[in-house]
PDB file of N, CA and C in Angstrom:
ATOM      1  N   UNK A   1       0.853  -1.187   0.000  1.00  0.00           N
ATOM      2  CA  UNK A   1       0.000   0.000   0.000  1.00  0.00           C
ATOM      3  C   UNK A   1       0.892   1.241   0.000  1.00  0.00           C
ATOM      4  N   UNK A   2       0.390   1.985  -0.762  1.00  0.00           N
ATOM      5  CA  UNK A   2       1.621   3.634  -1.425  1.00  0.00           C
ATOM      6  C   UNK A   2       1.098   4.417   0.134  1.00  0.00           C
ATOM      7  N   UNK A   3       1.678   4.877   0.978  1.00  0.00           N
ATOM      8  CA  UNK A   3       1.847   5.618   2.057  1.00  0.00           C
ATOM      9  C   UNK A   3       1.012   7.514   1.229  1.00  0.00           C
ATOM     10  N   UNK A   4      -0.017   7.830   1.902  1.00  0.00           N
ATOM     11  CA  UNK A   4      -0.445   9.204   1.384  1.00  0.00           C
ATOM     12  C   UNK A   4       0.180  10.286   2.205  1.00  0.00           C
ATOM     13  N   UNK A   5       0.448  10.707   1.546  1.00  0.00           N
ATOM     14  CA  UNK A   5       0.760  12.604   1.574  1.00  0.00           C
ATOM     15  C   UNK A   5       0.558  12.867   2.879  1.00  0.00           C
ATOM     16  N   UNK A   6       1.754  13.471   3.850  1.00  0.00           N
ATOM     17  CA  UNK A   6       1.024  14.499   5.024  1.00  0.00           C
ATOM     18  C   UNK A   6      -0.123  15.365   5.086  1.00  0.00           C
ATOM     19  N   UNK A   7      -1.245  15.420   5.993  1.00  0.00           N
ATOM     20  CA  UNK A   7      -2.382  16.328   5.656  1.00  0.00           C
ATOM     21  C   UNK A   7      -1.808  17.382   6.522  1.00  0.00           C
ATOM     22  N   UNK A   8      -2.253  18.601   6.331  1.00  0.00           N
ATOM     23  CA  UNK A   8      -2.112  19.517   7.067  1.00  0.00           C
ATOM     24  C   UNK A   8      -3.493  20.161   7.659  1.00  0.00           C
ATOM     25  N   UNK A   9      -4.070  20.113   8.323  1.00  0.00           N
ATOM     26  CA  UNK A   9      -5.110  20.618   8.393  1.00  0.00           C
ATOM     27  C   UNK A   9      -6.385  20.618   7.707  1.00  0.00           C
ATOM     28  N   UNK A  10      -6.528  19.244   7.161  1.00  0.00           N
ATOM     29  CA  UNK A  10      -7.682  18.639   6.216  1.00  0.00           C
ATOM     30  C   UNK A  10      -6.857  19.253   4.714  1.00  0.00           C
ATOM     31  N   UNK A  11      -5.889  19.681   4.309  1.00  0.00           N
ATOM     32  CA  UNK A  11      -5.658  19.794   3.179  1.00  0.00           C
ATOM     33  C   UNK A  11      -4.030  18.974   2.832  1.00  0.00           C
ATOM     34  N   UNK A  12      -3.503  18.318   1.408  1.00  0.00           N
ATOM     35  CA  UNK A  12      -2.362  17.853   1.608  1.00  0.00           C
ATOM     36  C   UNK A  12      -1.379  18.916   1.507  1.00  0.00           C
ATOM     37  N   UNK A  13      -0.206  18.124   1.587  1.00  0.00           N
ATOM     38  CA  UNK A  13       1.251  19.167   1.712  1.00  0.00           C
ATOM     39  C   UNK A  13       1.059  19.809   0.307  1.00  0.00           C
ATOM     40  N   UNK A  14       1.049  19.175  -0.673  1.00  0.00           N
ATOM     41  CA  UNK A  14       1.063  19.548  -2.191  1.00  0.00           C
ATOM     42  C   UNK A  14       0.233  21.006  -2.625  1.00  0.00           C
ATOM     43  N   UNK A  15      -0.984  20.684  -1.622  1.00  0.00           N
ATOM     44  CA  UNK A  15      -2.290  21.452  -2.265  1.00  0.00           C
ATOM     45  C   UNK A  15      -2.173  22.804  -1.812  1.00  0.00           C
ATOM     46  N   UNK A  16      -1.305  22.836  -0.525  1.00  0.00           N
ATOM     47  CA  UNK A  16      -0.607  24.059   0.199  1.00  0.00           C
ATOM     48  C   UNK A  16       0.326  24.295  -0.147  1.00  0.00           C
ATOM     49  N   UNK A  17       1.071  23.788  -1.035  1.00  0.00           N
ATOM     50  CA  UNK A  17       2.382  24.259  -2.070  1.00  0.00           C
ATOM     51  C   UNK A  17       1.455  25.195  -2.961  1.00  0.00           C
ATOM     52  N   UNK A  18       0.889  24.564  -3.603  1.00  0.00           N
ATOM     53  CA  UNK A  18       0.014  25.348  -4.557  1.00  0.00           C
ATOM     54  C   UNK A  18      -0.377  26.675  -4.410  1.00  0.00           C
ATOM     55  N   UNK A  19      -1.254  25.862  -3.527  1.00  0.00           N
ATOM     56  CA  UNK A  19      -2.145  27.600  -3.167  1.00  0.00           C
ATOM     57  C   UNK A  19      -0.845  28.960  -2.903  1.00  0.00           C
ATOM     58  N   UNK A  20      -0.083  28.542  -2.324  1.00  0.00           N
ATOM     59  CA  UNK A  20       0.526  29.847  -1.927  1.00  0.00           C
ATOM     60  C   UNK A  20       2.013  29.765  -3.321  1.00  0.00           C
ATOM     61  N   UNK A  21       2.126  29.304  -4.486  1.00  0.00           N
ATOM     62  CA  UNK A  21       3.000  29.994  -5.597  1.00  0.00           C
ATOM     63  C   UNK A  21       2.402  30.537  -5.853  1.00  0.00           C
ATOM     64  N   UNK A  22       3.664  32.058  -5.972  1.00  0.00           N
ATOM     65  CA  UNK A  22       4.139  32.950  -6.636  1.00  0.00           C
ATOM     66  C   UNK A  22       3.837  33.388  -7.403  1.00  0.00           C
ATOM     67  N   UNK A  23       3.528  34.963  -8.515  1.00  0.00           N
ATOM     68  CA  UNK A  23       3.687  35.061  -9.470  1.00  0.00           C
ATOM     69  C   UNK A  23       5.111  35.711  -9.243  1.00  0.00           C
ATOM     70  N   UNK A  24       5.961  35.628 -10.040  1.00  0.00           N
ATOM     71  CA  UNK A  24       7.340  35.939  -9.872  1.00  0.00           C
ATOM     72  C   UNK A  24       7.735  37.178 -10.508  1.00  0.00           C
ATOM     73  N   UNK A  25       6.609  37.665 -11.674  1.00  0.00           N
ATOM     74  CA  UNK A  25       7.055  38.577 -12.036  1.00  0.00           C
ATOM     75  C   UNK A  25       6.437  39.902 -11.373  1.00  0.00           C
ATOM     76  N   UNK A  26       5.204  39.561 -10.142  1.00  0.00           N
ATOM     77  CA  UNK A  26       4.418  40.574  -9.703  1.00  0.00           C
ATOM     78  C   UNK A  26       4.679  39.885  -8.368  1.00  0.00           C
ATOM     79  N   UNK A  27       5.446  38.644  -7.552  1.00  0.00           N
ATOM     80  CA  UNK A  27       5.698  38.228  -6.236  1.00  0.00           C
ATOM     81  C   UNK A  27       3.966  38.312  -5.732  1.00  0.00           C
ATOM     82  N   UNK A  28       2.874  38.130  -6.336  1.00  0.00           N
ATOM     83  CA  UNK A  28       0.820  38.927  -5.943  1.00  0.00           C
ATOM     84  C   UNK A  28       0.859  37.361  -5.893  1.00  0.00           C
ATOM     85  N   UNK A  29      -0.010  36.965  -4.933  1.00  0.00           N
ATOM     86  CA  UNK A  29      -0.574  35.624  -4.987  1.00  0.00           C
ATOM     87  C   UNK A  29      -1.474  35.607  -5.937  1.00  0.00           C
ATOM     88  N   UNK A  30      -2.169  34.835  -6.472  1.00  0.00           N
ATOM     89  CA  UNK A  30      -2.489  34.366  -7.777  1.00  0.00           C
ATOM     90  C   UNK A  30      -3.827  33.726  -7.168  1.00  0.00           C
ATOM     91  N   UNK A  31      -5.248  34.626  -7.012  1.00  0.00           N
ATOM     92  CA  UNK A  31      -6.248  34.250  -6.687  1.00  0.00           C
ATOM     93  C   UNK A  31      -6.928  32.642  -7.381  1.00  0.00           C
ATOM     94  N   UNK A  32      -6.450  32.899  -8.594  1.00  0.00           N
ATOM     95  CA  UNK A  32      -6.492  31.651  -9.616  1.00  0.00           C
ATOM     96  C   UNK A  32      -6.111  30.794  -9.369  1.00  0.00           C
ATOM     97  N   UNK A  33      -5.187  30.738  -8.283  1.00  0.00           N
ATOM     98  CA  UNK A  33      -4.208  29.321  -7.794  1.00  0.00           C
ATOM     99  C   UNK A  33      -5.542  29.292  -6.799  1.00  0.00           C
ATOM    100  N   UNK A  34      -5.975  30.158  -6.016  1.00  0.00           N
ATOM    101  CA  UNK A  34      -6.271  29.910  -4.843  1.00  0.00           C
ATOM    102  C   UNK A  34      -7.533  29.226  -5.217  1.00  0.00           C
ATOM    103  N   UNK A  35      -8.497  29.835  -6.196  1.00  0.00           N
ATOM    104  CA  UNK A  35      -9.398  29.503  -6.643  1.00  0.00           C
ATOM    105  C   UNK A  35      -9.727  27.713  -7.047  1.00  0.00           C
ATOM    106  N   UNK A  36      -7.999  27.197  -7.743  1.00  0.00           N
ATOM    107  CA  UNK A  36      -8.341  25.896  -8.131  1.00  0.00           C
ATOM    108  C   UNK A  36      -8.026  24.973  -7.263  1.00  0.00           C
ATOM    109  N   UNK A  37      -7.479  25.276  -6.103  1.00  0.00           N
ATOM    110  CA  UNK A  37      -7.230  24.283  -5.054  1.00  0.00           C
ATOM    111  C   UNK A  37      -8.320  24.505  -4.039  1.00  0.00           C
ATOM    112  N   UNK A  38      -9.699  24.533  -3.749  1.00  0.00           N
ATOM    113  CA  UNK A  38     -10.085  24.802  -2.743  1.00  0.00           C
ATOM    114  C   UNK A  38     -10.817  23.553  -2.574  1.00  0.00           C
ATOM    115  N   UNK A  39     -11.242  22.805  -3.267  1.00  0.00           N
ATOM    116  CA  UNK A  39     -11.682  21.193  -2.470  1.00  0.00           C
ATOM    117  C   UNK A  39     -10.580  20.354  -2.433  1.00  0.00           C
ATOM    118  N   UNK A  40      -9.633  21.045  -2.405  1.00  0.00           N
ATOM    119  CA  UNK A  40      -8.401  20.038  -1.044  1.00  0.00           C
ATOM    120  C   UNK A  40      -8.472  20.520   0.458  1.00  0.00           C
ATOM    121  N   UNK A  41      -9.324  22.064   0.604  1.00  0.00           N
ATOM    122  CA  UNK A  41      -9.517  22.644   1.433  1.00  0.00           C
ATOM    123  C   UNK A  41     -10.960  22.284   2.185  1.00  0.00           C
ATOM    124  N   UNK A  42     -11.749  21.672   1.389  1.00  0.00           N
ATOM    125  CA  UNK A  42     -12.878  21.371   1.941  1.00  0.00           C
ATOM    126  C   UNK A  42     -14.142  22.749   1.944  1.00  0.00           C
ATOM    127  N   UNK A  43     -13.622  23.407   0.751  1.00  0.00           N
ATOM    128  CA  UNK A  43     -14.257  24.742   0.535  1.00  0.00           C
ATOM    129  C   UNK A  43     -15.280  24.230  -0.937  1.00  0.00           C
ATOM    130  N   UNK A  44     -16.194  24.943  -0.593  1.00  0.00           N
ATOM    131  CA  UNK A  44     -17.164  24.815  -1.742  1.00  0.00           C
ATOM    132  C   UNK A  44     -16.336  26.126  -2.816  1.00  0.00           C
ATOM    133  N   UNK A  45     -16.713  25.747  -4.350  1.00  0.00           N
ATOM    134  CA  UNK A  45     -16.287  27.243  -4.730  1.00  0.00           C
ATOM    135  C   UNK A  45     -17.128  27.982  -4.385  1.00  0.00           C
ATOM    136  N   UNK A  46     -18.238  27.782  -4.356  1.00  0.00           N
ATOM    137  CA  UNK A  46     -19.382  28.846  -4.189  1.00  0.00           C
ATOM    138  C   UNK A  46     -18.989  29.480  -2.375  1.00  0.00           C
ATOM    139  N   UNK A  47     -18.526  29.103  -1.276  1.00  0.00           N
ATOM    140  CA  UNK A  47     -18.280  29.411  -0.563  1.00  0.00           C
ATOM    141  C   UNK A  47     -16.794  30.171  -0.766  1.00  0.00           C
ATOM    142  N   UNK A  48     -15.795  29.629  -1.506  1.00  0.00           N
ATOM    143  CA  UNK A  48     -14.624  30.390  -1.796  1.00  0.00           C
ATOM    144  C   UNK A  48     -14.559  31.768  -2.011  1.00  0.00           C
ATOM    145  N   UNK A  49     -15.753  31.483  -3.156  1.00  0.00           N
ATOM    146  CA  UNK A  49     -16.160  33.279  -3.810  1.00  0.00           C
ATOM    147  C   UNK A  49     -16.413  34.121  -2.875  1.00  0.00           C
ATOM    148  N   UNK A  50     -17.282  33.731  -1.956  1.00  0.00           N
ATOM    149  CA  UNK A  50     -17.540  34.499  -0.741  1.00  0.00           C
ATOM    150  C   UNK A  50     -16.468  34.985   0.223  1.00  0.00           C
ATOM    151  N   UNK A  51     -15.746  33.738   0.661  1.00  0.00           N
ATOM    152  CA  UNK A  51     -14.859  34.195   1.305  1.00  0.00           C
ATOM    153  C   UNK A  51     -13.514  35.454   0.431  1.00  0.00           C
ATOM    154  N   UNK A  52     -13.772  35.307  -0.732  1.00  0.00           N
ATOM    155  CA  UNK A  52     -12.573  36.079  -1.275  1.00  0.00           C
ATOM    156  C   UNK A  52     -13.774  37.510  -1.823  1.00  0.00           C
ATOM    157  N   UNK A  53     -14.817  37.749  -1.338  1.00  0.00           N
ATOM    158  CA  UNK A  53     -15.850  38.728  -1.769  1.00  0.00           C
ATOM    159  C   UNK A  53     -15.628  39.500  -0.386  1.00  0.00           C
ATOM    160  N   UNK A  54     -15.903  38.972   0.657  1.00  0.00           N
ATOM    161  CA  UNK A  54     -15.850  39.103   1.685  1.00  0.00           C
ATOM    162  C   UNK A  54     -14.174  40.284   2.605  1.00  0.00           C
ATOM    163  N   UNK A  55     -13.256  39.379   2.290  1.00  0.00           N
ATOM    164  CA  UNK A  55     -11.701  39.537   1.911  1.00  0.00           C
ATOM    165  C   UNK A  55     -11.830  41.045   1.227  1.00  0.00           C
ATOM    166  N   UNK A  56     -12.225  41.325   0.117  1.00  0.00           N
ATOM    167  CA  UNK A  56     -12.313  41.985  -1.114  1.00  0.00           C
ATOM    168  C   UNK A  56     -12.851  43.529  -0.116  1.00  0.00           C
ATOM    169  N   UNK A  57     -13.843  43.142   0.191  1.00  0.00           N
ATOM    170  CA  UNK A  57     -14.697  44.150   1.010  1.00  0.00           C
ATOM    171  C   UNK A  57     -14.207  45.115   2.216  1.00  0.00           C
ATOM    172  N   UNK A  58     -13.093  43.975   2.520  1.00  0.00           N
ATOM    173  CA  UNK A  58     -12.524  44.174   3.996  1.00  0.00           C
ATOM    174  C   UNK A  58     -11.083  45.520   3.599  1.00  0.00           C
ATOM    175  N   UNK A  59     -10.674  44.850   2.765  1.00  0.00           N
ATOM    176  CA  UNK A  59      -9.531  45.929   2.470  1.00  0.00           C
ATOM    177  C   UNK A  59      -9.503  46.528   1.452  1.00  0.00           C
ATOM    178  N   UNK A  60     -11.091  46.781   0.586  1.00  0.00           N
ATOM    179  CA  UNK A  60     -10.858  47.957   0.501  1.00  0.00           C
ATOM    180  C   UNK A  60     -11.280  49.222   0.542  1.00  0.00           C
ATOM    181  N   UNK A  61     -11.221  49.399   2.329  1.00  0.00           N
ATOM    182  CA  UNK A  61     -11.499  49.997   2.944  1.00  0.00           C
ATOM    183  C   UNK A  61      -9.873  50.227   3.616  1.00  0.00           C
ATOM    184  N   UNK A  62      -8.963  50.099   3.123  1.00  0.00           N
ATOM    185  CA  UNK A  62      -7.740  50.278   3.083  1.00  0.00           C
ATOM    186  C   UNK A  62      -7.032  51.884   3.397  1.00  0.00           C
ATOM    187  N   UNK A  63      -7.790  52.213   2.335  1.00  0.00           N
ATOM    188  CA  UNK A  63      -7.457  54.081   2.114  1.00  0.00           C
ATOM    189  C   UNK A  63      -8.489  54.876   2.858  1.00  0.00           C
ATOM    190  N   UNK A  64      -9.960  54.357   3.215  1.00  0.00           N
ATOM    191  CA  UNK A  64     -10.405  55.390   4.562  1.00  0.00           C
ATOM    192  C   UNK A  64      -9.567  55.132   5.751  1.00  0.00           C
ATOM    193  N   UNK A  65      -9.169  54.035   6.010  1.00  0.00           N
ATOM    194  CA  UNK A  65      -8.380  53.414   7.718  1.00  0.00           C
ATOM    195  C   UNK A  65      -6.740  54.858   7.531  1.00  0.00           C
ATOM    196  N   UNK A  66      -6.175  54.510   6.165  1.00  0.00           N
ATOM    197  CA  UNK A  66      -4.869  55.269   5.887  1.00  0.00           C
ATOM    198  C   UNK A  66      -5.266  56.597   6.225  1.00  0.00           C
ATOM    199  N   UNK A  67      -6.188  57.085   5.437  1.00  0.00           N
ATOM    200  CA  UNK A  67      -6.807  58.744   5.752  1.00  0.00           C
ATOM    201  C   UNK A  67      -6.876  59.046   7.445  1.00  0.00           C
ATOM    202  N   UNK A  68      -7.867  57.981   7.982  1.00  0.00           N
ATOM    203  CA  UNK A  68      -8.075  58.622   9.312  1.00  0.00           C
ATOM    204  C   UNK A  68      -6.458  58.153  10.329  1.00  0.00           C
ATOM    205  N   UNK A  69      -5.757  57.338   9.737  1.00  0.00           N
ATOM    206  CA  UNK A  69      -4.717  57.407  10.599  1.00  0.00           C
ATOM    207  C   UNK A  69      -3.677  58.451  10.301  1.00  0.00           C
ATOM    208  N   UNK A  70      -4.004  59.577   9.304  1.00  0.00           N
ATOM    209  CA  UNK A  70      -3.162  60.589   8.689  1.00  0.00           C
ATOM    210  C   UNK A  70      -1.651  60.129   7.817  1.00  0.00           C
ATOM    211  N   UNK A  71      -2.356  58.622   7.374  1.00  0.00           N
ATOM    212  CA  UNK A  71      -0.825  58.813   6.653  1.00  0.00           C
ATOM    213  C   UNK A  71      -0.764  60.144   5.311  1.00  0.00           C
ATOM    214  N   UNK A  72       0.167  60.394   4.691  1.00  0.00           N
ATOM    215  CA  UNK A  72       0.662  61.158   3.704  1.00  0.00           C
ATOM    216  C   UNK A  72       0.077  60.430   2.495  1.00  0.00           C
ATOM    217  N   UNK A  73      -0.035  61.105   1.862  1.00  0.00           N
ATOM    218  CA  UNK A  73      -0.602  60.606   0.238  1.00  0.00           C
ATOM    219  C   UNK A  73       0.998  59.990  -0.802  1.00  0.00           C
ATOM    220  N   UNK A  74       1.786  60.237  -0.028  1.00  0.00           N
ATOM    221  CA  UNK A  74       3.521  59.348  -0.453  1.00  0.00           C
ATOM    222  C   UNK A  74       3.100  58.187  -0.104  1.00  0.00           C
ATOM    223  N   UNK A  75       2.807  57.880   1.075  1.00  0.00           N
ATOM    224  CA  UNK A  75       2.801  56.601   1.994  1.00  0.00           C
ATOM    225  C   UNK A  75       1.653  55.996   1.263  1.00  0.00           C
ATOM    226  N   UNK A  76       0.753  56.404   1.100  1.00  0.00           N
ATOM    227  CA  UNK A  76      -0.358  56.059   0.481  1.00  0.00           C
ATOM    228  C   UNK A  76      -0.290  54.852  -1.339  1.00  0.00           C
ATOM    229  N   UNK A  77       0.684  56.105  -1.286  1.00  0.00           N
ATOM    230  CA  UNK A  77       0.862  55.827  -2.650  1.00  0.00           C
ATOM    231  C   UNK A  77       1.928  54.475  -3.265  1.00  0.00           C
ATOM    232  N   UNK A  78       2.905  54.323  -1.968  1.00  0.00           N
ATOM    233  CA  UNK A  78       3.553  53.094  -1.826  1.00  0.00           C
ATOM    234  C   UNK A  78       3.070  52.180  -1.511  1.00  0.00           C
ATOM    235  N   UNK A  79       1.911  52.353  -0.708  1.00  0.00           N
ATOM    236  CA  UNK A  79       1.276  51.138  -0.375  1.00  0.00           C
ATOM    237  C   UNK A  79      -0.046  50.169  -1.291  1.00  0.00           C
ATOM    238  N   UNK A  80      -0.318  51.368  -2.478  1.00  0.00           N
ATOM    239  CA  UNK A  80      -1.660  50.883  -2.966  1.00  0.00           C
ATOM    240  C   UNK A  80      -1.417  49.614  -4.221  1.00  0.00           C
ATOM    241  N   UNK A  81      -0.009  49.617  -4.310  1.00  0.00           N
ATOM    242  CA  UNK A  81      -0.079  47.948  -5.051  1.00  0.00           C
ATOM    243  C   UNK A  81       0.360  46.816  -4.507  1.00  0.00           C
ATOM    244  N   UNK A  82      -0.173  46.961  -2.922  1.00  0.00           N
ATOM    245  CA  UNK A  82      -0.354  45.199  -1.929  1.00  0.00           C
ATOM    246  C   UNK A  82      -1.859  45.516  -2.021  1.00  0.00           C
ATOM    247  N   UNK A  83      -2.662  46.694  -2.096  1.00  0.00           N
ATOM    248  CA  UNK A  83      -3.911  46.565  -2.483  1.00  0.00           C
ATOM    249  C   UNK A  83      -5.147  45.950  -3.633  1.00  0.00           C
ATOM    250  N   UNK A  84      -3.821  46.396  -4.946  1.00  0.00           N
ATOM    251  CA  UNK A  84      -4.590  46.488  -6.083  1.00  0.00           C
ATOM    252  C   UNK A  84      -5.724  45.024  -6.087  1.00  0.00           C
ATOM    253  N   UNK A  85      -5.347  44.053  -5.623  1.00  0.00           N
ATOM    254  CA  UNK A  85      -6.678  42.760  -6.118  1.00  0.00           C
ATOM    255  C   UNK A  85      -8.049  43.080  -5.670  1.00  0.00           C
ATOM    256  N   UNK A  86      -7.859  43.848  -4.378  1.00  0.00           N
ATOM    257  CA  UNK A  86      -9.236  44.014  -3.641  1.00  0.00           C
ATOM    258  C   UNK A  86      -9.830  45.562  -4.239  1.00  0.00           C
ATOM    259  N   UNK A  87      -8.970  46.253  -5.306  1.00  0.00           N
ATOM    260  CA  UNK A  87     -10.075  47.674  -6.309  1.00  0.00           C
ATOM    261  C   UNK A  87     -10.661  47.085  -7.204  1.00  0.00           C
TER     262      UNK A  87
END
């Protein structure tokens, strides 16, 4: 009998390799990765969407939180492409 894969938390080692490569030329996780591994996760897609709708919603609300904490519109401006997936 072939010995299976370490699970990690209901998902295998492999499927958590996945999900989290790279795009190398933008270092942006790759929602698309995340998207095709999610019943190793035990995620419905239809629940995925949500959770990454949800996600989506949360930050971006990014630049009112920056405003009321007075950053500078420099600072601002360095920071808005760890944002860009959730505009």
């Amino acid at each position: 009998m072939r010995a299976q894969p370490p699970r990690l938390n209901g998902c295998t080692r492999g499927a958590t390799r996945e999900l989290f490569e790279f795009d190398t030329s933008t270092l942006a996780l790759d929602l698309d990765v995340a998207r095709s591994v999610v019943s190793h996760f035990r995620v419905s897609k239809k629940d995925a969407e949500g959770i990454i709708e949800n996600s989506r919603g949360v930050v971006r609300q990014w630049r009112t939180i920056a405003d009321r904490l007075g950053l500078h519109a420099g600072e601002k401006a360095r920071m808005a492409a760890a944002f860009r997936l959730a505009e």
